[in-house]
Structure formats: structure tokens, C-alpha cells
N, C-alpha and C. Protein backbone atom coordinates (compact mmCIF):
# COMPACT_ATOMS: atom_id res chain seq x y z
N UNK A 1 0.82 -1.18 0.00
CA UNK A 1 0.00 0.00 0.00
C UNK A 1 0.87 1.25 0.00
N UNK A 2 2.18 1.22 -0.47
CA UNK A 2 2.77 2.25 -0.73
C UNK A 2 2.24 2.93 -1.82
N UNK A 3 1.78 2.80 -2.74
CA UNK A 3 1.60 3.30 -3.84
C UNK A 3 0.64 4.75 -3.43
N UNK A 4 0.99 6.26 -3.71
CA UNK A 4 0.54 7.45 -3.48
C UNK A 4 -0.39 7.67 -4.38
N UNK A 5 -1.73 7.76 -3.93
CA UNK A 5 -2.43 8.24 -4.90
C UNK A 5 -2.58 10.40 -5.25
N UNK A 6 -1.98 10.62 -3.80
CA UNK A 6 -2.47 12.16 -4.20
C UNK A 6 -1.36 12.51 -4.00
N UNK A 7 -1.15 13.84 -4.76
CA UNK A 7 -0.42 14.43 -4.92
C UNK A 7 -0.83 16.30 -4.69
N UNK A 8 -0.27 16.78 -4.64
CA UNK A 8 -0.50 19.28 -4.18
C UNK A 8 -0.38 19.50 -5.54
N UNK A 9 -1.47 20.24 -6.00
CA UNK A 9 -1.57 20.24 -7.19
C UNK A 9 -0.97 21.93 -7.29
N UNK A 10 -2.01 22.41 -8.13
CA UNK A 10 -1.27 23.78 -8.69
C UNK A 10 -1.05 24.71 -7.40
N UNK A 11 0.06 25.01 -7.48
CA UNK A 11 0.49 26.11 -6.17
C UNK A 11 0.17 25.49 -5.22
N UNK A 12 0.23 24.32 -4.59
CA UNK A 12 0.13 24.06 -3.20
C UNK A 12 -1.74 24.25 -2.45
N UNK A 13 -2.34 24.36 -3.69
CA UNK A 13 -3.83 25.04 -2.57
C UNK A 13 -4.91 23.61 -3.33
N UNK A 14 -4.36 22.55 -4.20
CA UNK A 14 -5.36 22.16 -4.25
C UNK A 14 -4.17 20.44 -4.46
N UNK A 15 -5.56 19.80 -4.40
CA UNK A 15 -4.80 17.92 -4.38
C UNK A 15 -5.07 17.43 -5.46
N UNK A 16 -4.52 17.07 -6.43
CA UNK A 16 -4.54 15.56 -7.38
C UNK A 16 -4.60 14.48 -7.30
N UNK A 17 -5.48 13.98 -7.36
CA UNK A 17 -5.68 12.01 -7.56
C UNK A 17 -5.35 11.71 -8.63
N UNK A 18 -4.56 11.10 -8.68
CA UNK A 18 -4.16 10.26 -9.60
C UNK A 18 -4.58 9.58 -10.25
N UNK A 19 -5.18 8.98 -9.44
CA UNK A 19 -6.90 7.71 -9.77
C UNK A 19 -7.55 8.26 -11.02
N UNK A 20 -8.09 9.39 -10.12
CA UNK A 20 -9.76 9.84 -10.79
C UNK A 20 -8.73 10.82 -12.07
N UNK A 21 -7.73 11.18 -12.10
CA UNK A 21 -6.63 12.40 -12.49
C UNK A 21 -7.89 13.60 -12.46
N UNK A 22 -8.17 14.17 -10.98
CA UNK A 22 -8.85 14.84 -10.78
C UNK A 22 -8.15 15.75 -10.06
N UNK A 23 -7.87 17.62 -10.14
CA UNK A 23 -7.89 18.24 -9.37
C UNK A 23 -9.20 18.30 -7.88
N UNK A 24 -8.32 17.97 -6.67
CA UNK A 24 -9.68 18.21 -6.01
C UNK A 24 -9.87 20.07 -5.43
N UNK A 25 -10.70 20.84 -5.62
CA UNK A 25 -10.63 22.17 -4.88
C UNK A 25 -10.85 22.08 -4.00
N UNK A 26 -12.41 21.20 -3.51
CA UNK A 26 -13.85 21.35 -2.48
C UNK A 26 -13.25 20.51 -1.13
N UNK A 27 -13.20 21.27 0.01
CA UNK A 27 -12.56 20.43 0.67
C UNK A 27 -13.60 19.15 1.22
N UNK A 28 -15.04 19.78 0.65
CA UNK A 28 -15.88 18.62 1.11
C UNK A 28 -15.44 17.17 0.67
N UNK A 29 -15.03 17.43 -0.96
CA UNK A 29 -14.66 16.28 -1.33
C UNK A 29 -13.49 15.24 -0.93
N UNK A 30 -12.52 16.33 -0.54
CA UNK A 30 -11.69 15.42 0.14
C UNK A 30 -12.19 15.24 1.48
N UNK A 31 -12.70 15.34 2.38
CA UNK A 31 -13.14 14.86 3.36
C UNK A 31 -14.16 13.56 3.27
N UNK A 32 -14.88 13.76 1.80
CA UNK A 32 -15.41 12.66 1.85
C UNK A 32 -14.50 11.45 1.50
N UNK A 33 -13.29 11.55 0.58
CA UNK A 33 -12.71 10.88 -0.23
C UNK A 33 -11.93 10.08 1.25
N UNK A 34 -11.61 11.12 1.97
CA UNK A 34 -10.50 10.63 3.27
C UNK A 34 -11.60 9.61 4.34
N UNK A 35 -12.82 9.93 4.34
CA UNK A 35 -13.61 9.74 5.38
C UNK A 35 -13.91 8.05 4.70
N UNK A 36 -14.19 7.83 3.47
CA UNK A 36 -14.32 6.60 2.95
C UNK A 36 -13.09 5.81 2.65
N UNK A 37 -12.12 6.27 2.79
CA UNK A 37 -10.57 5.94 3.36
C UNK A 37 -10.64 4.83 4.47
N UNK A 38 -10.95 5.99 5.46
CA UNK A 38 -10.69 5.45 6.78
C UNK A 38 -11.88 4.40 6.82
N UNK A 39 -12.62 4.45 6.65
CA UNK A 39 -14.30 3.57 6.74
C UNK A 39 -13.65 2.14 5.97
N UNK A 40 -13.04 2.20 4.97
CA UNK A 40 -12.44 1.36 4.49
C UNK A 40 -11.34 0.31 5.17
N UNK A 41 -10.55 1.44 6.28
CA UNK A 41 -9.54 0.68 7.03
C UNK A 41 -9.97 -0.25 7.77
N UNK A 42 -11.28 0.88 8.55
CA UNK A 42 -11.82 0.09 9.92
C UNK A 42 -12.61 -0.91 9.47
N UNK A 43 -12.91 -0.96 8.34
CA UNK A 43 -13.82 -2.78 7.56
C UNK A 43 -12.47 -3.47 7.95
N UNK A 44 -11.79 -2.92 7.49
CA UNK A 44 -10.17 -4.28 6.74
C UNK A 44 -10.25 -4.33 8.41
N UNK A 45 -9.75 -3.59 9.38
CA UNK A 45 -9.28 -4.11 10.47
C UNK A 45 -10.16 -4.88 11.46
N UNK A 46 -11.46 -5.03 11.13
CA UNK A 46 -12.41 -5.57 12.02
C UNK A 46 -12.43 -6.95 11.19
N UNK A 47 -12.37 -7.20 10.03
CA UNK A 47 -11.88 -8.45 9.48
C UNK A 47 -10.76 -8.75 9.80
N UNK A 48 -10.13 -8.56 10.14
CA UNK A 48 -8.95 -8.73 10.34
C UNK A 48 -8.83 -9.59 11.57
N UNK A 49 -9.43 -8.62 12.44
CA UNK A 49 -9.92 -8.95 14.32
C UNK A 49 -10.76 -10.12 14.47
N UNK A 50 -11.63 -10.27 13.11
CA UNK A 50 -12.67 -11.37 13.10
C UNK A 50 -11.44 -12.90 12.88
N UNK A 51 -10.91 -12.56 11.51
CA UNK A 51 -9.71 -13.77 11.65
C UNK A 51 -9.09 -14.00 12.56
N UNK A 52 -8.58 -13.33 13.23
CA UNK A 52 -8.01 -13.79 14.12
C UNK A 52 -8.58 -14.41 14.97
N UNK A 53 -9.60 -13.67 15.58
CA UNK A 53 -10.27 -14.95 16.59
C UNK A 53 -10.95 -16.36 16.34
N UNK A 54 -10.87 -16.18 14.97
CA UNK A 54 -10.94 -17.25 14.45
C UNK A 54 -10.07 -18.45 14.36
N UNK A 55 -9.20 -18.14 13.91
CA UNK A 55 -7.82 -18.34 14.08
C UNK A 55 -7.40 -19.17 15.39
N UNK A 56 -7.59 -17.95 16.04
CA UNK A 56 -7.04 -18.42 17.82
C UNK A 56 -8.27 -19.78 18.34
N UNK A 57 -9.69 -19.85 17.91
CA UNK A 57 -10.68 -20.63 18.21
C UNK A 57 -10.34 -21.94 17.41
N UNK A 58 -9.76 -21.91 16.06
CA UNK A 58 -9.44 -23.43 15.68
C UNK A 58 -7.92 -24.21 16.04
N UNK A 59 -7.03 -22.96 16.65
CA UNK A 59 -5.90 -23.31 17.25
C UNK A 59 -6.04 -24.24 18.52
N UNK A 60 -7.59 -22.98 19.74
CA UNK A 60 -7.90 -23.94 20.46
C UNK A 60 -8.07 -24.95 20.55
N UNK A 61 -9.09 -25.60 19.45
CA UNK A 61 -9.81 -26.89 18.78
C UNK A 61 -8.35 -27.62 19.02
N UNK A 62 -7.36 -27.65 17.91
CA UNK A 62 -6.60 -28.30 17.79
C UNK A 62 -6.31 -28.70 19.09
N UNK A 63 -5.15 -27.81 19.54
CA UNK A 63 -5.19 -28.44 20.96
C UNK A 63 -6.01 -29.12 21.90
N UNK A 64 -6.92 -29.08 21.65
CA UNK A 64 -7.90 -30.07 22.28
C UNK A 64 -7.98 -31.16 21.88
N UNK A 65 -7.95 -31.17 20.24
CA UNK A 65 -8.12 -32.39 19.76
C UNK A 65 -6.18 -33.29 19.83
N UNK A 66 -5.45 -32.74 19.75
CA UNK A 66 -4.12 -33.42 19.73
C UNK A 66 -4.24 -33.73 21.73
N UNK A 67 -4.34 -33.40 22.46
CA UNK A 67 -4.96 -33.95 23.57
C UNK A 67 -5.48 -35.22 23.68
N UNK A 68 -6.71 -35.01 23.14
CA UNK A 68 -7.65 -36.53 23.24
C UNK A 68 -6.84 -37.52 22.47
N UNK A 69 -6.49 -37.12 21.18
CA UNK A 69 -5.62 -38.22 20.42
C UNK A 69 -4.58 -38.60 21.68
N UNK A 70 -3.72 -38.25 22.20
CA UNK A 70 -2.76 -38.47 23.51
C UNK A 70 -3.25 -39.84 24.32
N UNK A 71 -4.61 -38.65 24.68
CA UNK A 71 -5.40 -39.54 25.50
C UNK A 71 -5.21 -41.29 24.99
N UNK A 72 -5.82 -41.30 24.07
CA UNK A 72 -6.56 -42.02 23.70
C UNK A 72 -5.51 -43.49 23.21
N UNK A 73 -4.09 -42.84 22.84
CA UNK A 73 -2.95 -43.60 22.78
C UNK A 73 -2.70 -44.12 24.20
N UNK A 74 -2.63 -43.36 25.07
CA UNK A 74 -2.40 -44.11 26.41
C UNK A 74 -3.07 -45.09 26.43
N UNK A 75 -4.58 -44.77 26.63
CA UNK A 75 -5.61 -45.64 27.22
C UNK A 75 -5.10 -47.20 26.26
N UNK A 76 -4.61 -47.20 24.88
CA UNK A 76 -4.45 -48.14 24.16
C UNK A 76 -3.25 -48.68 24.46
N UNK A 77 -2.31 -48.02 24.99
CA UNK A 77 -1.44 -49.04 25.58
C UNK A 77 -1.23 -49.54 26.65
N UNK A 78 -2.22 -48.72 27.51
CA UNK A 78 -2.78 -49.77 28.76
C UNK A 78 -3.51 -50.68 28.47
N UNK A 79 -4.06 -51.16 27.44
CA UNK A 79 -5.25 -51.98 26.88
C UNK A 79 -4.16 -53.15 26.51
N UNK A 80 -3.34 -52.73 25.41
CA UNK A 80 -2.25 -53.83 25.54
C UNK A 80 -1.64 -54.30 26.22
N UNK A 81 -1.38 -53.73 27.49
CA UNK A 81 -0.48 -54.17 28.71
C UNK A 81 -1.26 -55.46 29.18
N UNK A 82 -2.71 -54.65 29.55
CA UNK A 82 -3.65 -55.53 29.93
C UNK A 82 -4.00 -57.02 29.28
N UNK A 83 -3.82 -56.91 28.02
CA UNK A 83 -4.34 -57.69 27.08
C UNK A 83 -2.91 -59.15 27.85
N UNK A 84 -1.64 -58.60 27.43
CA UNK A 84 -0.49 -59.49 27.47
C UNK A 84 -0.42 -59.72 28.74
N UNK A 85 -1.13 -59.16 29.73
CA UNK A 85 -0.98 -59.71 31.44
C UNK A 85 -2.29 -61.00 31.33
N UNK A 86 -3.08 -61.49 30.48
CA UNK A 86 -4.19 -62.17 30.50
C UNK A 86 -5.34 -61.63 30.52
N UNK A 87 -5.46 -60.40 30.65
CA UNK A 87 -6.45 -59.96 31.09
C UNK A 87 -8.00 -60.03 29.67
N UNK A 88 -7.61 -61.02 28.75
CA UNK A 88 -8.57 -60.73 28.01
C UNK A 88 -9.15 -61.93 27.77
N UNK A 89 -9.88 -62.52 28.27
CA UNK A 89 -10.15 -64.00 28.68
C UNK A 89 -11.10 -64.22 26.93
């Protein structure tokens, strides 16, 4: 996101987009142009916030699930222990 879209246009009193290759005068317009800027960021960064907790919620999962797998190896080689002590009539 380096890439500059505006630039001080004639004498320093007005902005160029590059984009639109629009002198802007109206400062309304750039306020709107800046204001849908930022509106733009705070989407990207609340997606952003959403991945992640997303993220962090299937990380949880995992760990939970590499857990039970653990588990579940033990319990099976106590099952074999058991098995080779007689225990399986």
C-alpha cells in the first residue's frame, strides 16, 4: 500500500488524484474521499480482528483435539499391557 495516490496540485492550494486524475478544490470532497478511506480501514481491520479470533478458536480446537488423540494412545497401551498380562479372557 505504498503506492501514493495524491499528490498538491497547482500552487500548493489544491490535491490531485491520480486515480480519478482529478484536481480536487472542495474540501468537502476530500473529506469525503478521506472519510471513505478510513471507513475502508476500519472494515479491513475488524476483518482482520474477526480472523483472528478465528484463528485463535481453531488453534484452540486443535489443541484439544491433539490432547484426546494423547489420551486415547495411552488408554491403548494400557489396553495392551492388559491384554499381554491375561487380562482378556
Amino acid at each position: 500500500m505504498s503506492e501514493q495516490r495524491y499528490t498538491v496540485g497547482l500552487q500548493s492550494k489544491t490535491i490531485f488524484d491520480m486515480k480519478t486524475e482529478l484536481y480536487l478544490f472542495d474540501n468537502k470532497i476530500i473529506c469525503e474521499l478521506l472519510n471513505a478511506q478510513n471507513s475502508l480501514i476500519c472494515e479491513q481491520q475488524a476483518t482482520i480482528n474477526e480472523l483472528k479470533a478465528k484463528l485463535k478458536e481453531k488453534e484452540e480446537d486443535e489443541k484439544l483435539y491433539a490432547n484426546e488423540i494423547l489420551e486415547l494412545r495411552e488408554t491403548n497401551k494400557e489396553f495392551i499391557k492388559f491384554k499381554e498380562l491375561g487380562g482378556d479372557y
